[in-house]
N, C-alpha and C. Protein backbone atom coordinates (compact mmCIF):
# COMPACT_ATOMS: atom_id res chain seq x y z
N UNK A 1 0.81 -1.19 0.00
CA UNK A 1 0.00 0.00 0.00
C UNK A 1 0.86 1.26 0.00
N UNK A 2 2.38 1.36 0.80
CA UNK A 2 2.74 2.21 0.83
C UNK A 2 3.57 2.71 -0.62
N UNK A 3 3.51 1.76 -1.38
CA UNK A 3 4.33 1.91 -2.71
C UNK A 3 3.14 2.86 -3.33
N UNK A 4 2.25 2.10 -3.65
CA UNK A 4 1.10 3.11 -4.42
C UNK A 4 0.61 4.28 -3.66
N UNK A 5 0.79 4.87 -2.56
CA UNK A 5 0.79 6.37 -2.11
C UNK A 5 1.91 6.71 -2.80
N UNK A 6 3.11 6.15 -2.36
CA UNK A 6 4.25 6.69 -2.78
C UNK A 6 4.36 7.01 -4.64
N UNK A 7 4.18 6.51 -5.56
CA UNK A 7 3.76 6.53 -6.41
C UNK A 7 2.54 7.49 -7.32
N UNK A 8 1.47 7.55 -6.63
CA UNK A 8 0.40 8.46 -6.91
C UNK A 8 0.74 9.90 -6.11
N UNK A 9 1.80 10.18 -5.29
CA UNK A 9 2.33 11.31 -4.58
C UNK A 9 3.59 11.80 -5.80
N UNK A 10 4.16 10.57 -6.49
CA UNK A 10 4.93 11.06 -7.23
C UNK A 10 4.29 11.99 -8.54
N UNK A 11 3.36 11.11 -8.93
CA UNK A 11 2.48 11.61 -9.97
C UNK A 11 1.89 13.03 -9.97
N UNK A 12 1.49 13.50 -8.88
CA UNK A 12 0.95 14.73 -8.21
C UNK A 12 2.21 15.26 -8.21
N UNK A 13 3.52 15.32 -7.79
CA UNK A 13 4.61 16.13 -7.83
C UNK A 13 4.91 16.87 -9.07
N UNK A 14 5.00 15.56 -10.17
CA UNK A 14 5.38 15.98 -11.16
C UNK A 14 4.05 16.34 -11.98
N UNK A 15 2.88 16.26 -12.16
CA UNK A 15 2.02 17.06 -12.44
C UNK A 15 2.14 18.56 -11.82
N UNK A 16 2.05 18.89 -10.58
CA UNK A 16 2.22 20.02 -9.99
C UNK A 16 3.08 21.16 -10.55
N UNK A 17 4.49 20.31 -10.37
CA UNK A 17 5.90 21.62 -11.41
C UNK A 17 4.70 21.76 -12.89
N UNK A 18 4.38 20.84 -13.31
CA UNK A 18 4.33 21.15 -15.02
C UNK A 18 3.14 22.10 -14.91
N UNK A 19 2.08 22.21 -14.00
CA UNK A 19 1.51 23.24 -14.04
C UNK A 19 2.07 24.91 -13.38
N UNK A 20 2.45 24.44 -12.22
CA UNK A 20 3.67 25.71 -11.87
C UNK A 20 4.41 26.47 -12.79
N UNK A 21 5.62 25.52 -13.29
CA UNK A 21 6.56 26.27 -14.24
C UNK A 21 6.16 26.47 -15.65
N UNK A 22 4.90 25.36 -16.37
CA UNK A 22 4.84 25.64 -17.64
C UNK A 22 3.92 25.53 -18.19
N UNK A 23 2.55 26.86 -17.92
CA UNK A 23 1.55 26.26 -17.95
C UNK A 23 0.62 26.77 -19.42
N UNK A 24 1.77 27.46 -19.78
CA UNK A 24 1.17 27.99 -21.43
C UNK A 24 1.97 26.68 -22.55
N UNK A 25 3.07 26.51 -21.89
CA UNK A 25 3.40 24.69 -22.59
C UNK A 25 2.30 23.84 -22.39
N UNK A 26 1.69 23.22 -21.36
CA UNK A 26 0.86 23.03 -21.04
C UNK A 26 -0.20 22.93 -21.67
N UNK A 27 -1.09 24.34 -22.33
CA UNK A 27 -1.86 24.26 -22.76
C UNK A 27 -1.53 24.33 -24.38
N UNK A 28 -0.46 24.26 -24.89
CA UNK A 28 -0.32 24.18 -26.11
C UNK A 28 0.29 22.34 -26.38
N UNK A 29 0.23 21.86 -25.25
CA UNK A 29 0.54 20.15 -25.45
C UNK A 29 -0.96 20.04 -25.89
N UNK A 30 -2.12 20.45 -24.81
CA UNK A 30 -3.14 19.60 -25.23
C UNK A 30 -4.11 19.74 -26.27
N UNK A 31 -3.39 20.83 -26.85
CA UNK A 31 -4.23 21.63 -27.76
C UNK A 31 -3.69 20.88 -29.27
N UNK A 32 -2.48 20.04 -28.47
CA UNK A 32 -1.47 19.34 -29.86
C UNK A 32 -2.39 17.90 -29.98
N UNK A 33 -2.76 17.72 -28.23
CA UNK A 33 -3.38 16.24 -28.10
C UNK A 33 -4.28 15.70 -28.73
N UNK A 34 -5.06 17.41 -28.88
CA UNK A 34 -6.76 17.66 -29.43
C UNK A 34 -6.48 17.12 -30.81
N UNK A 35 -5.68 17.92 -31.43
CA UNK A 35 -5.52 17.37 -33.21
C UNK A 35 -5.42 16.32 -33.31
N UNK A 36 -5.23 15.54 -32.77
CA UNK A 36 -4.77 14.05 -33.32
C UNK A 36 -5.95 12.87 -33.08
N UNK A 37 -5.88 12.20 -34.14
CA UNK A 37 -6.93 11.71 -34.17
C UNK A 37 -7.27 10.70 -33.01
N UNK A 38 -7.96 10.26 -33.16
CA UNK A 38 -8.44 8.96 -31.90
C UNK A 38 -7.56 7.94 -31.33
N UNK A 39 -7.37 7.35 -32.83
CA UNK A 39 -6.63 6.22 -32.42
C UNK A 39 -5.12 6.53 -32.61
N UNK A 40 -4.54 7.70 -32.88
CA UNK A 40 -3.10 8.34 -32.71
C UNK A 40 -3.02 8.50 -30.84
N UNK A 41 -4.13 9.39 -30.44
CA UNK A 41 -3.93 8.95 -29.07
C UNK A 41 -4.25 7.64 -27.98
N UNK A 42 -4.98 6.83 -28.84
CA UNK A 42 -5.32 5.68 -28.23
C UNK A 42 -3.78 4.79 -28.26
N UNK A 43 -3.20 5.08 -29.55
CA UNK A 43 -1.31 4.45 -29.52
C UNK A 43 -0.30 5.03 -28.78
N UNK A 44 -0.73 6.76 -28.57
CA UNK A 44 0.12 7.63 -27.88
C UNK A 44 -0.15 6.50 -26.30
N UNK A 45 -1.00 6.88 -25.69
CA UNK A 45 -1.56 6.62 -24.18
C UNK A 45 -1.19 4.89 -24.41
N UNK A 46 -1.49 3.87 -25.10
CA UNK A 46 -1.25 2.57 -24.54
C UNK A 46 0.61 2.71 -24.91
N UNK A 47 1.31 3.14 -25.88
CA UNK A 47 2.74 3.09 -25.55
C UNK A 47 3.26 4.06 -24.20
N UNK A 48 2.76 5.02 -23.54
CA UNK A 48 2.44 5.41 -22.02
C UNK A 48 2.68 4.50 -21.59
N UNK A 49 1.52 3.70 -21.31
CA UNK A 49 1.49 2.63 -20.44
C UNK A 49 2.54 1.47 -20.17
N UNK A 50 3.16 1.39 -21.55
CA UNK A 50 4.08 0.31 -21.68
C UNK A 50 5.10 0.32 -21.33
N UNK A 51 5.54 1.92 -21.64
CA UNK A 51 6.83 2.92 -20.77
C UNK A 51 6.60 2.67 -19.11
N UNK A 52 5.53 3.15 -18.68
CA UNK A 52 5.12 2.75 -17.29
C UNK A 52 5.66 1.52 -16.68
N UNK A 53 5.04 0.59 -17.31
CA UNK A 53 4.73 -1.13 -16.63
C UNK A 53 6.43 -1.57 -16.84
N UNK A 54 7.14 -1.01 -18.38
CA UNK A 54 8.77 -1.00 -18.12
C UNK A 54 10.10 -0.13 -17.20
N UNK A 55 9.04 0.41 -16.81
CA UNK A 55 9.85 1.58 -15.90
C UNK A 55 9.49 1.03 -14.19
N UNK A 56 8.65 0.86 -14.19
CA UNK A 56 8.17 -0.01 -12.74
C UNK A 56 8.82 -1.15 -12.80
N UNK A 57 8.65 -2.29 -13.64
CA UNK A 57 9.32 -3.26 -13.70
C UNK A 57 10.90 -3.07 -13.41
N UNK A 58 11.63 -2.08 -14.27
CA UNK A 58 12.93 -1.94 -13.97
C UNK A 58 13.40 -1.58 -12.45
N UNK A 59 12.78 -0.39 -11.97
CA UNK A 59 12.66 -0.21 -10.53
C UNK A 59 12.93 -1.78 -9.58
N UNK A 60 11.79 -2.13 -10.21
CA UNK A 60 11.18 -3.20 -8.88
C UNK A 60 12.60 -4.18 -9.15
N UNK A 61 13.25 -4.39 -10.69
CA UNK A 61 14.71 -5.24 -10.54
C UNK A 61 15.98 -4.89 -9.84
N UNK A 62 15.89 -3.36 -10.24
CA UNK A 62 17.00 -2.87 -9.58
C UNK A 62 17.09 -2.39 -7.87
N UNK A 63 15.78 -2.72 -7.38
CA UNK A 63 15.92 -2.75 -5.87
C UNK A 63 15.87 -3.98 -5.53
N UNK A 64 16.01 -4.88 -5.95
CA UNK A 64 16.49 -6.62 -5.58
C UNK A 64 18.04 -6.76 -5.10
């Protein structure tokens, strides 16, 4: 349990700066997000995910 606070606290961190320091970047990412068609972001967001589940995975090897 304490991994996934720790984790969803990270998420909120780094959401936080990107609205803090860059928030006219910000709104010109999603305005990039908007153009693209459906399934450009349906490939954007599941290769996300895959980055994710390989980036956790690596974590979870390299603290063994």
């Amino acid at each position: 349990m304490s991994m996934i606070l720790l984790a969803f606290g990270l998420v909120l961190v780094v959401e936080g700066l990107v609205l803090a320091l860059a928030p006219l970047r910000l709104e010109q990412l999603v305005a990039m997000l908007a153009a693209l068609s459906q399934d450009q972001r349906r490939a954007f967001g599941l290769g996300a995910v895959a980055l994710g589940v390989l980036l956790v995975a690596a974590g979870r090897w390299l603290a063994t």
